[in-house]
PDB file of N, CA and C in Angstrom:
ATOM      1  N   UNK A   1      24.939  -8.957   3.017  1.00  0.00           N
ATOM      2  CA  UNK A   1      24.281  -9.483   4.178  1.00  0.00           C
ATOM      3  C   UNK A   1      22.932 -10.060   3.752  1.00  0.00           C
ATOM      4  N   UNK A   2      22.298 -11.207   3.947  1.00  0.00           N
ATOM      5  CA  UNK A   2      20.995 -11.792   4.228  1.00  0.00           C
ATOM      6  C   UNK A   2      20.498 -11.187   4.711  1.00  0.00           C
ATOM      7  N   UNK A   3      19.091 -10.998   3.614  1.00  0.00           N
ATOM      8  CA  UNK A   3      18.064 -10.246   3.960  1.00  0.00           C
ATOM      9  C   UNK A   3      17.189 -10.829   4.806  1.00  0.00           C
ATOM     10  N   UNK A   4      16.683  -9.847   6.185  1.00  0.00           N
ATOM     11  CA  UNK A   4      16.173 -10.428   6.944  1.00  0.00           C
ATOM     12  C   UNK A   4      14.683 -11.249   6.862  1.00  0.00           C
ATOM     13  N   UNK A   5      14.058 -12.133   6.908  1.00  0.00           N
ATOM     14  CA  UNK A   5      12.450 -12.589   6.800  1.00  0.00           C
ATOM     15  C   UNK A   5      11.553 -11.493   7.751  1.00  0.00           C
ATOM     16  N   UNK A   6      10.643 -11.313   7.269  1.00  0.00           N
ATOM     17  CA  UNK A   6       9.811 -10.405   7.764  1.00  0.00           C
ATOM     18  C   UNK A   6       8.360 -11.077   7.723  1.00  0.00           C
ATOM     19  N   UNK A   7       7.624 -11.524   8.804  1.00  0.00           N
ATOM     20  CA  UNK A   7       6.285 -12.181   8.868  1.00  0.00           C
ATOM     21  C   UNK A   7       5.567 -11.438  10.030  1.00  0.00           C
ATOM     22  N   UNK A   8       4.199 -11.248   9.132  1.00  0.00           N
ATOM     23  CA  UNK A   8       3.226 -10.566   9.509  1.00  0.00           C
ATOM     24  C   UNK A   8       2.582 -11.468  10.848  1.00  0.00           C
ATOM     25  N   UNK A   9       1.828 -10.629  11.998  1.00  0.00           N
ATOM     26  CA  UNK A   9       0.651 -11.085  12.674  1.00  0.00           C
ATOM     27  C   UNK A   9      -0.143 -11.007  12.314  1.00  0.00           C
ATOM     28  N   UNK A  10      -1.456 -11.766  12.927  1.00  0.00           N
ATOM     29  CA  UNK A  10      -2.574 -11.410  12.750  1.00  0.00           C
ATOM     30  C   UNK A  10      -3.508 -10.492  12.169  1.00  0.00           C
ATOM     31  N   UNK A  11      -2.878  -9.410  12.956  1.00  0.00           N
ATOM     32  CA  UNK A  11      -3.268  -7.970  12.996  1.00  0.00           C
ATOM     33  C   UNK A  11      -2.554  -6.990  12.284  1.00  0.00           C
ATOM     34  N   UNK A  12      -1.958  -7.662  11.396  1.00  0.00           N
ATOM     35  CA  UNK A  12      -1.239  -6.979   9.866  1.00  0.00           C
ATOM     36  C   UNK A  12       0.116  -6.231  11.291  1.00  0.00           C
ATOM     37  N   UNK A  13       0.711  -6.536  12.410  1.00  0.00           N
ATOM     38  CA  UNK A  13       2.045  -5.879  12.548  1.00  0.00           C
ATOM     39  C   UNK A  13       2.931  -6.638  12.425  1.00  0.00           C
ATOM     40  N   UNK A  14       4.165  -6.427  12.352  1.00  0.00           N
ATOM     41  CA  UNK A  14       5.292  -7.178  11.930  1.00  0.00           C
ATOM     42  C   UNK A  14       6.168  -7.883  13.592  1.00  0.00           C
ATOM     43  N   UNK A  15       6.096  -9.268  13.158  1.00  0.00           N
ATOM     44  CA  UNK A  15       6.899 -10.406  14.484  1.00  0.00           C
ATOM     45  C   UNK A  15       8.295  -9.761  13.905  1.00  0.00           C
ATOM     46  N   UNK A  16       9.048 -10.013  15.239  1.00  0.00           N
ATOM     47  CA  UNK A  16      10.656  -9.870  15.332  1.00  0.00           C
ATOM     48  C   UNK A  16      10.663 -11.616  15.332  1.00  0.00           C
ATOM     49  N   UNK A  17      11.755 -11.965  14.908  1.00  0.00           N
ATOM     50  CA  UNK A  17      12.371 -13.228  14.814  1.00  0.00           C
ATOM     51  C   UNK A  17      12.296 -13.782  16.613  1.00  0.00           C
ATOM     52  N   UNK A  18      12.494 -13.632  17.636  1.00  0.00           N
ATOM     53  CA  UNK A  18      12.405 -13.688  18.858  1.00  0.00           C
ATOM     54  C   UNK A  18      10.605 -13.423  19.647  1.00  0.00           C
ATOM     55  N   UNK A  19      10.021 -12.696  18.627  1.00  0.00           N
ATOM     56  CA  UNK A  19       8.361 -13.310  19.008  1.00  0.00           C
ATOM     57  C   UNK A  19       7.921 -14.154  18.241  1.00  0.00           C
ATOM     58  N   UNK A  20       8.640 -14.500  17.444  1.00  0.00           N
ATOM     59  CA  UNK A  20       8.202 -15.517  16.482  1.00  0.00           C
ATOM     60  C   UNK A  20       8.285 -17.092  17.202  1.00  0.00           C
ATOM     61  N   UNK A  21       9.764 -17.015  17.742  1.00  0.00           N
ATOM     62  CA  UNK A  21      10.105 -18.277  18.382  1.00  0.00           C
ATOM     63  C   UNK A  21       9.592 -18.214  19.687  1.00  0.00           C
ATOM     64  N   UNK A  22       9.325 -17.323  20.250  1.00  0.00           N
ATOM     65  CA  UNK A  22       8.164 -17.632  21.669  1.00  0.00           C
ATOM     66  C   UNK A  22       7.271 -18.053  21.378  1.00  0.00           C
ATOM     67  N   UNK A  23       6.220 -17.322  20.133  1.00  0.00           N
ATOM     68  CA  UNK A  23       5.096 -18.257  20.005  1.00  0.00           C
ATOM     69  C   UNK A  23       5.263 -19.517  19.615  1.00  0.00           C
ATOM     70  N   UNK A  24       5.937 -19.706  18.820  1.00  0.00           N
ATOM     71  CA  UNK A  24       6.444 -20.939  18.150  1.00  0.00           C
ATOM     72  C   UNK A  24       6.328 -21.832  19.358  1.00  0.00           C
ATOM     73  N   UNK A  25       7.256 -21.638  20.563  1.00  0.00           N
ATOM     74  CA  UNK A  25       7.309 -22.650  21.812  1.00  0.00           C
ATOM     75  C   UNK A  25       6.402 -22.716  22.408  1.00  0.00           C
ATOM     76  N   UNK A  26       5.462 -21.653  22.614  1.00  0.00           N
ATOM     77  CA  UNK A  26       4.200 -21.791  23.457  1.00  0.00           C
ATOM     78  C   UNK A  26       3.063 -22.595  22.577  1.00  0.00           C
ATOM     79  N   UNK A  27       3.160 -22.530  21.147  1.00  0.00           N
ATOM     80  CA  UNK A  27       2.102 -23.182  20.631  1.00  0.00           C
ATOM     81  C   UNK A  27       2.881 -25.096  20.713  1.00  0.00           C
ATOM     82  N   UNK A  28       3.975 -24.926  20.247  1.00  0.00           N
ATOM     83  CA  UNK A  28       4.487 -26.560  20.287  1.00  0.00           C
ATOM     84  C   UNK A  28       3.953 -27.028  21.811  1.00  0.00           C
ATOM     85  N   UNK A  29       4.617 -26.272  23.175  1.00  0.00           N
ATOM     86  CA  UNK A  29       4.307 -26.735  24.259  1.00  0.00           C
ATOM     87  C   UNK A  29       2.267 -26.894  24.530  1.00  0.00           C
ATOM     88  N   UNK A  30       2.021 -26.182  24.389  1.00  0.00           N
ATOM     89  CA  UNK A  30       0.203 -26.520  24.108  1.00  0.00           C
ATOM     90  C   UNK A  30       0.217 -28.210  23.309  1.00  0.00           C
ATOM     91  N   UNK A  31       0.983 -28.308  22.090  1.00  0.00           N
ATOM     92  CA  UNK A  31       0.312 -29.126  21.483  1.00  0.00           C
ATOM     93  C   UNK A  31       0.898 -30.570  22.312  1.00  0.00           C
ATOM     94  N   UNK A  32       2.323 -30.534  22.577  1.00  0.00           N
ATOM     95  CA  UNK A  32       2.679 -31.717  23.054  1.00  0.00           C
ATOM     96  C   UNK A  32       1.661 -32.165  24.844  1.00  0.00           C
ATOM     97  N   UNK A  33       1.193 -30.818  25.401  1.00  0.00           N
ATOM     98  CA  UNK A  33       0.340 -31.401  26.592  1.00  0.00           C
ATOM     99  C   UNK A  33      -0.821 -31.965  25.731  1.00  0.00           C
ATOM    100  N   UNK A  34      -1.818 -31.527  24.790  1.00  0.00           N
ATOM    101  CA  UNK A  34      -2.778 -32.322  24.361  1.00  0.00           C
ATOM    102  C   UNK A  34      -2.297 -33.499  23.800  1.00  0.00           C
ATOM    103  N   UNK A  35      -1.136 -33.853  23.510  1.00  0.00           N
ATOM    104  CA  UNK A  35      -0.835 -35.027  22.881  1.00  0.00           C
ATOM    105  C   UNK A  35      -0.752 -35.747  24.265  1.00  0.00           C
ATOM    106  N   UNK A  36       0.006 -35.578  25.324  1.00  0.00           N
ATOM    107  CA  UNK A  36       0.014 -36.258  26.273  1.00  0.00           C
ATOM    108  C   UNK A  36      -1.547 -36.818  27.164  1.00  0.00           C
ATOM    109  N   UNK A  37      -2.164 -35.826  27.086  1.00  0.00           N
ATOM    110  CA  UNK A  37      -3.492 -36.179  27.432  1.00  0.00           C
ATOM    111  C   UNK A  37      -3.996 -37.106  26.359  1.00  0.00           C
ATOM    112  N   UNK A  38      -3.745 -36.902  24.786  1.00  0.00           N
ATOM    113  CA  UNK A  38      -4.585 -38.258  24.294  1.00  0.00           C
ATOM    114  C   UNK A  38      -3.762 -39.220  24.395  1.00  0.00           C
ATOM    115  N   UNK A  39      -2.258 -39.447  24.612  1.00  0.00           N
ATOM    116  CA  UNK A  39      -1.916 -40.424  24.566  1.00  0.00           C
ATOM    117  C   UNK A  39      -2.071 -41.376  25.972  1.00  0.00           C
ATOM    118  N   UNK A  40      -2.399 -40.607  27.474  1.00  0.00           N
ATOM    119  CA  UNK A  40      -3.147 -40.941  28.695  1.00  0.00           C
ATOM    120  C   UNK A  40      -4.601 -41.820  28.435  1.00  0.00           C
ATOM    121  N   UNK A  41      -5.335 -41.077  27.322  1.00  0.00           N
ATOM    122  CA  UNK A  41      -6.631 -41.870  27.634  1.00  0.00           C
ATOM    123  C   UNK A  41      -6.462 -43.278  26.522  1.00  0.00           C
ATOM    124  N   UNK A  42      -5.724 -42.541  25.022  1.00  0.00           N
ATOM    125  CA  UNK A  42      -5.626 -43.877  24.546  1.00  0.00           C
ATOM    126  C   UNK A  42      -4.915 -45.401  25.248  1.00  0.00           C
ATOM    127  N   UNK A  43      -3.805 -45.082  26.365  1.00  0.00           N
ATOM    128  CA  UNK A  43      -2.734 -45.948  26.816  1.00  0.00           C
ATOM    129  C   UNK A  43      -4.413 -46.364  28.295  1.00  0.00           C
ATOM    130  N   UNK A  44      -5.633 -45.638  28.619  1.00  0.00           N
ATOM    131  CA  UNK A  44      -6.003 -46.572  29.253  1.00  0.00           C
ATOM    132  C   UNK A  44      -7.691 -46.880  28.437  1.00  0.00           C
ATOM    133  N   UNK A  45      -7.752 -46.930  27.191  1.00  0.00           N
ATOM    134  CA  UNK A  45      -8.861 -47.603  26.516  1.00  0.00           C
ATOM    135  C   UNK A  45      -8.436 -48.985  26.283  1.00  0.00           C
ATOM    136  N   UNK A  46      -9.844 -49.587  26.118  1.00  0.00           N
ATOM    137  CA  UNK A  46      -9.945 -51.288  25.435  1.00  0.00           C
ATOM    138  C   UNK A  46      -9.093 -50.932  24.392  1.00  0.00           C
ATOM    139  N   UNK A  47      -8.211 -52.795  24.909  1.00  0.00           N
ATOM    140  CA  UNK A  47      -7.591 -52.991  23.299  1.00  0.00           C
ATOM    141  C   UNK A  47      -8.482 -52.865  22.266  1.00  0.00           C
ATOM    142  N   UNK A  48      -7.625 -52.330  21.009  1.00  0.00           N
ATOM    143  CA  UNK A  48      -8.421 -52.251  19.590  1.00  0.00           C
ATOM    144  C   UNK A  48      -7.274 -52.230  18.611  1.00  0.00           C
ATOM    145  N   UNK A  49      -7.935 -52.288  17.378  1.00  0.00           N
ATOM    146  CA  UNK A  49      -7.005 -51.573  16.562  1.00  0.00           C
ATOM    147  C   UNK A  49      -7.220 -50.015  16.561  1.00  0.00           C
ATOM    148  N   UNK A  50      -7.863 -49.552  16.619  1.00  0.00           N
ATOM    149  CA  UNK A  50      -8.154 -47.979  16.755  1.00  0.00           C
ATOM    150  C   UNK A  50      -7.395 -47.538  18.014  1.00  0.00           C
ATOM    151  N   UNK A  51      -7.591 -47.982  18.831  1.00  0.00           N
ATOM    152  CA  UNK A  51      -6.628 -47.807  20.113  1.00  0.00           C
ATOM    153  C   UNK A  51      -4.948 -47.711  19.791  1.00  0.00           C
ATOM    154  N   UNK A  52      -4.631 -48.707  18.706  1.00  0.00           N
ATOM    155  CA  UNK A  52      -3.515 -48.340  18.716  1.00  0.00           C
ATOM    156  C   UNK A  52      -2.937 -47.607  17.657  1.00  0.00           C
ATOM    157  N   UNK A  53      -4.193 -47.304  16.820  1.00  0.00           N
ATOM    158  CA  UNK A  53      -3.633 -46.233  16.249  1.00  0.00           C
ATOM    159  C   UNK A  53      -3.562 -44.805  16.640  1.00  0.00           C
ATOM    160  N   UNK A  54      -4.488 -44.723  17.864  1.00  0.00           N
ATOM    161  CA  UNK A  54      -4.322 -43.511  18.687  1.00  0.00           C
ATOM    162  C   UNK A  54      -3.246 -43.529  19.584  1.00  0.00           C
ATOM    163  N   UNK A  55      -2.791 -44.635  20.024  1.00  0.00           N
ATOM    164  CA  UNK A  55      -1.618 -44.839  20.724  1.00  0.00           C
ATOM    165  C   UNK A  55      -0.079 -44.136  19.519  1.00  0.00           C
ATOM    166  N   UNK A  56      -0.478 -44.924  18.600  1.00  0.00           N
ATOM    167  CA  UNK A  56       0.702 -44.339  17.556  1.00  0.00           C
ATOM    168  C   UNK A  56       0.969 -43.144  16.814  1.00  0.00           C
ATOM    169  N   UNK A  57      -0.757 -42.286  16.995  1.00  0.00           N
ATOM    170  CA  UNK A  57      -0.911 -40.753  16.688  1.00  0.00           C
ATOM    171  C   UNK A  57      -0.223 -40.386  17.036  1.00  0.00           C
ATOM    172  N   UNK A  58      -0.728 -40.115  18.675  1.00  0.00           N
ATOM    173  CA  UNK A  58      -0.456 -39.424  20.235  1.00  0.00           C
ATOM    174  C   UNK A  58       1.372 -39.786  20.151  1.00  0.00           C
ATOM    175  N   UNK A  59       1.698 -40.148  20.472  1.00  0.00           N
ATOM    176  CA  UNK A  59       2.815 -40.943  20.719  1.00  0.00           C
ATOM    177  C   UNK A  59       3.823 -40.374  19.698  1.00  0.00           C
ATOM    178  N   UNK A  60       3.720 -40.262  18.390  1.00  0.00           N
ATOM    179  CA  UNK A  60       4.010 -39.194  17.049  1.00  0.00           C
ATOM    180  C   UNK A  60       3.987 -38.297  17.303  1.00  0.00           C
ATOM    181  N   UNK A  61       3.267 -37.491  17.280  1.00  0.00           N
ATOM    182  CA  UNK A  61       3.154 -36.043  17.719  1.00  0.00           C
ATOM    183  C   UNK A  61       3.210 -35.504  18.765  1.00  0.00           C
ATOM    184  N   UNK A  62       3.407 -36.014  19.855  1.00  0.00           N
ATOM    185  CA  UNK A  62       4.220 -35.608  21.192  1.00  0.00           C
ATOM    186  C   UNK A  62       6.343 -36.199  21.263  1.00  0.00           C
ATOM    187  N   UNK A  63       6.130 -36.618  20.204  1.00  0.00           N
ATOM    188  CA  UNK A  63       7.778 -37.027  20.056  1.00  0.00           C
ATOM    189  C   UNK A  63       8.148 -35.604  18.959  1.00  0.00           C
ATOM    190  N   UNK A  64       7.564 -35.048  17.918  1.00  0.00           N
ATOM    191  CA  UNK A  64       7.591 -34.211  16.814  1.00  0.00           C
ATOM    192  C   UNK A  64       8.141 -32.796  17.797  1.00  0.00           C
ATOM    193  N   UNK A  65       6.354 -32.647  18.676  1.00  0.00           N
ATOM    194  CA  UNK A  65       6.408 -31.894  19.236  1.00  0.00           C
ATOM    195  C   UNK A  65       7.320 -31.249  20.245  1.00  0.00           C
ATOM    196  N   UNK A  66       8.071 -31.972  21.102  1.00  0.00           N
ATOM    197  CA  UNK A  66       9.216 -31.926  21.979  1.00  0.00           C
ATOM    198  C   UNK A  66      10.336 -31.550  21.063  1.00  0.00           C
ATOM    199  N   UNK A  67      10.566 -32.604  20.216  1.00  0.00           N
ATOM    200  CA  UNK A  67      11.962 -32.628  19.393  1.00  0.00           C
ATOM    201  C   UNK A  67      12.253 -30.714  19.041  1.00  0.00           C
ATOM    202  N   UNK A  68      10.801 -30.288  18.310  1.00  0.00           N
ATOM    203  CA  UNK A  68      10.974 -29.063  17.553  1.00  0.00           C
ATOM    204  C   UNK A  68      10.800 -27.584  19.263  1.00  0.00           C
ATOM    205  N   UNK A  69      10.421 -28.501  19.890  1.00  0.00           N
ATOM    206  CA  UNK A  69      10.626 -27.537  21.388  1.00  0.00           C
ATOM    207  C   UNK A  69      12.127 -27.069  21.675  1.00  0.00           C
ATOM    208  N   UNK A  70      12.779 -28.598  21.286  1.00  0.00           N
ATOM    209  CA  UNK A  70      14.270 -28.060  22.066  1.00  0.00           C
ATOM    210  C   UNK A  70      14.840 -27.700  20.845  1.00  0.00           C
ATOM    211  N   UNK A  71      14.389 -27.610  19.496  1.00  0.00           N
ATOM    212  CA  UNK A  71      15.008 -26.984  18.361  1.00  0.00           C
ATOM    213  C   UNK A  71      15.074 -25.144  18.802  1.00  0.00           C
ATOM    214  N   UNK A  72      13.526 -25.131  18.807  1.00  0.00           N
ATOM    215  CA  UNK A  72      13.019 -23.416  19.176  1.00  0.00           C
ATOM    216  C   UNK A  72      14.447 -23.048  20.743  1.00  0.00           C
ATOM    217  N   UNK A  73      14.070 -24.132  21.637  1.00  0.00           N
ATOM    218  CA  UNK A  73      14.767 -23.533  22.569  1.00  0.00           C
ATOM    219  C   UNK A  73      16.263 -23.112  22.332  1.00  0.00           C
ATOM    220  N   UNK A  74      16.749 -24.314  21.686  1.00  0.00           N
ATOM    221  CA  UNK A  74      17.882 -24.251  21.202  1.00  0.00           C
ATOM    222  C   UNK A  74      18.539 -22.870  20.390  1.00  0.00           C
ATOM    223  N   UNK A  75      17.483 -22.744  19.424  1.00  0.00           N
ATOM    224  CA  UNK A  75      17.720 -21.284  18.689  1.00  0.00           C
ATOM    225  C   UNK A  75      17.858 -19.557  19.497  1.00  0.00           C
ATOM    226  N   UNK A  76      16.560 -19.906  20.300  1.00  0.00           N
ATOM    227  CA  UNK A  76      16.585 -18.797  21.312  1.00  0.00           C
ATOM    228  C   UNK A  76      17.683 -18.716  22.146  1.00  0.00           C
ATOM    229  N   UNK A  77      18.178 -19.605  22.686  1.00  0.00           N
ATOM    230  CA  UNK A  77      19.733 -19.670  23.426  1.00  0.00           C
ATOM    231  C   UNK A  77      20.793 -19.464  23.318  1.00  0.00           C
ATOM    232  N   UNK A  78      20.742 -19.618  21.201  1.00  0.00           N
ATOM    233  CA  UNK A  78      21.695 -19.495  20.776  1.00  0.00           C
ATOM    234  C   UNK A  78      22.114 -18.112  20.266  1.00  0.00           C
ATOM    235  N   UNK A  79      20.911 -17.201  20.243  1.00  0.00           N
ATOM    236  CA  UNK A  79      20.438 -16.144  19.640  1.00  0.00           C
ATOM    237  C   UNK A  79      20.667 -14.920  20.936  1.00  0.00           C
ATOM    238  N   UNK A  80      20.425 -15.562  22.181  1.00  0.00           N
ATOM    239  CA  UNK A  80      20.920 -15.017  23.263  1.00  0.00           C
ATOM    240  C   UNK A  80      22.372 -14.855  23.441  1.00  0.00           C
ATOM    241  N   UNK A  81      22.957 -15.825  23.786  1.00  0.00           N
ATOM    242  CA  UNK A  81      24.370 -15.816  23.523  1.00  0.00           C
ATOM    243  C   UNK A  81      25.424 -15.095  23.020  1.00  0.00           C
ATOM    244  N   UNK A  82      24.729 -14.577  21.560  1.00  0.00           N
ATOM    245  CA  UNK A  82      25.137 -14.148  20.285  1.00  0.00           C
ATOM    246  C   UNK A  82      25.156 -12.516  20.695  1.00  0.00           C
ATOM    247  N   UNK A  83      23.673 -12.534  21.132  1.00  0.00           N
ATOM    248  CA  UNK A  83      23.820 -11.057  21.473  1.00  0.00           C
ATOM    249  C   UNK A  83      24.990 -10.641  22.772  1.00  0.00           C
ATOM    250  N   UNK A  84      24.827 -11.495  23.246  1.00  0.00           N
ATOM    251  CA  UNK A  84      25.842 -10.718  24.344  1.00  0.00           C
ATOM    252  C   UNK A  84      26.903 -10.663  24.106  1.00  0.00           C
ATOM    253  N   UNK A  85      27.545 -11.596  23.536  1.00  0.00           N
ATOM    254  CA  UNK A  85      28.707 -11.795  22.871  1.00  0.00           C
ATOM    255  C   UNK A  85      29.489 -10.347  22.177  1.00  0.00           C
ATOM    256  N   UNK A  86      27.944 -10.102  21.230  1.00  0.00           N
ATOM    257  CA  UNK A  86      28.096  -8.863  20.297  1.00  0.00           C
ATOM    258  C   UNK A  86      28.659  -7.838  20.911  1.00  0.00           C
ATOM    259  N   UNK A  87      27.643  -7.535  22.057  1.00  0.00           N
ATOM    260  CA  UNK A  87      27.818  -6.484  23.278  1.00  0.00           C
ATOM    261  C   UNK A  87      29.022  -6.112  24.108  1.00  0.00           C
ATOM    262  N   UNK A  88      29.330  -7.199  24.219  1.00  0.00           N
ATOM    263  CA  UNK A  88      30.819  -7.696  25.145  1.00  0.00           C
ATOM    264  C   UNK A  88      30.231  -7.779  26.940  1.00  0.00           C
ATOM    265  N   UNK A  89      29.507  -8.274  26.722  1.00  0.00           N
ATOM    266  CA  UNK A  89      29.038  -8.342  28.287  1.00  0.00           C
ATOM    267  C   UNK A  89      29.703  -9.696  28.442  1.00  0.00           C
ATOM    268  N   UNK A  90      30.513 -10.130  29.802  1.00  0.00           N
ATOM    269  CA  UNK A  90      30.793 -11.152  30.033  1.00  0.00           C
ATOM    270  C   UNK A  90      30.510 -12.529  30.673  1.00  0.00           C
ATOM    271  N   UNK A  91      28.995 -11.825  30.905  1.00  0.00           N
ATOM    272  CA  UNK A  91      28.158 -13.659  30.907  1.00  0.00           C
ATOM    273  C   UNK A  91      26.833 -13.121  30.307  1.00  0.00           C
ATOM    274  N   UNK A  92      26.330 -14.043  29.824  1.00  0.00           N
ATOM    275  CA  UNK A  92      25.137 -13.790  28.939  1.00  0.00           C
ATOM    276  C   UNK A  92      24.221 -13.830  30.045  1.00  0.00           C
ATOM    277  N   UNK A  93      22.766 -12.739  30.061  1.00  0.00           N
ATOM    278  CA  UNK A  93      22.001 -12.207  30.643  1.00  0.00           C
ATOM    279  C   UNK A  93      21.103 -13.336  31.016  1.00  0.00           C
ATOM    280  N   UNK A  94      20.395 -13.416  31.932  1.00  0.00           N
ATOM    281  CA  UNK A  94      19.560 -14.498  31.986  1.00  0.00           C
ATOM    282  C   UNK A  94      18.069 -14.263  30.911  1.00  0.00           C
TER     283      UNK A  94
END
């Protein structure tokens, strides 16, 4: 069997794979709203070239950010599933 990964917090205690991917989503979801907010003020500044390279930052990293959201979500769902499955419960828990 694959040995499980084991990563520390902060505070030297040990994440379960399932607090790992909550934070994981709560920090992606943080970053894609600040991306949306810069990509709001860049989409209403004077044309520039700087403008559009903030347009093409913002715009990057709120596409990154989402993509790896529905990755995390994806995993957690799938990880849900799995367990119930294991269990034999016949619909997976909300």
């Amino acid at each position: 069997m694959a040995e499980r990964i084991r990563i520390r917090d902060l505070w030297g205690g040990w994440l379960s794979p399932r607090t790992r991917a909550g934070k994981s989503f709560w920090i992606l979801l943080v970053v894609a709203f600040v991306s949306v907010g810069a990509l709001s003020s860049a989409l209403t500044a004077d044309p520039s070239p700087a403008t559009g390279v903030r347009v093409a930052v913002s715009g990057i990293v709120l596409v990154v950010a989402v993509a790896l959201e529905v990755r995390v979500m994806t995993a957690i769902d799938r990880a849900r599933k799995n367990r119930a499955a294991t269990r034999g419960d016949s619909a997976p828990t909300p």
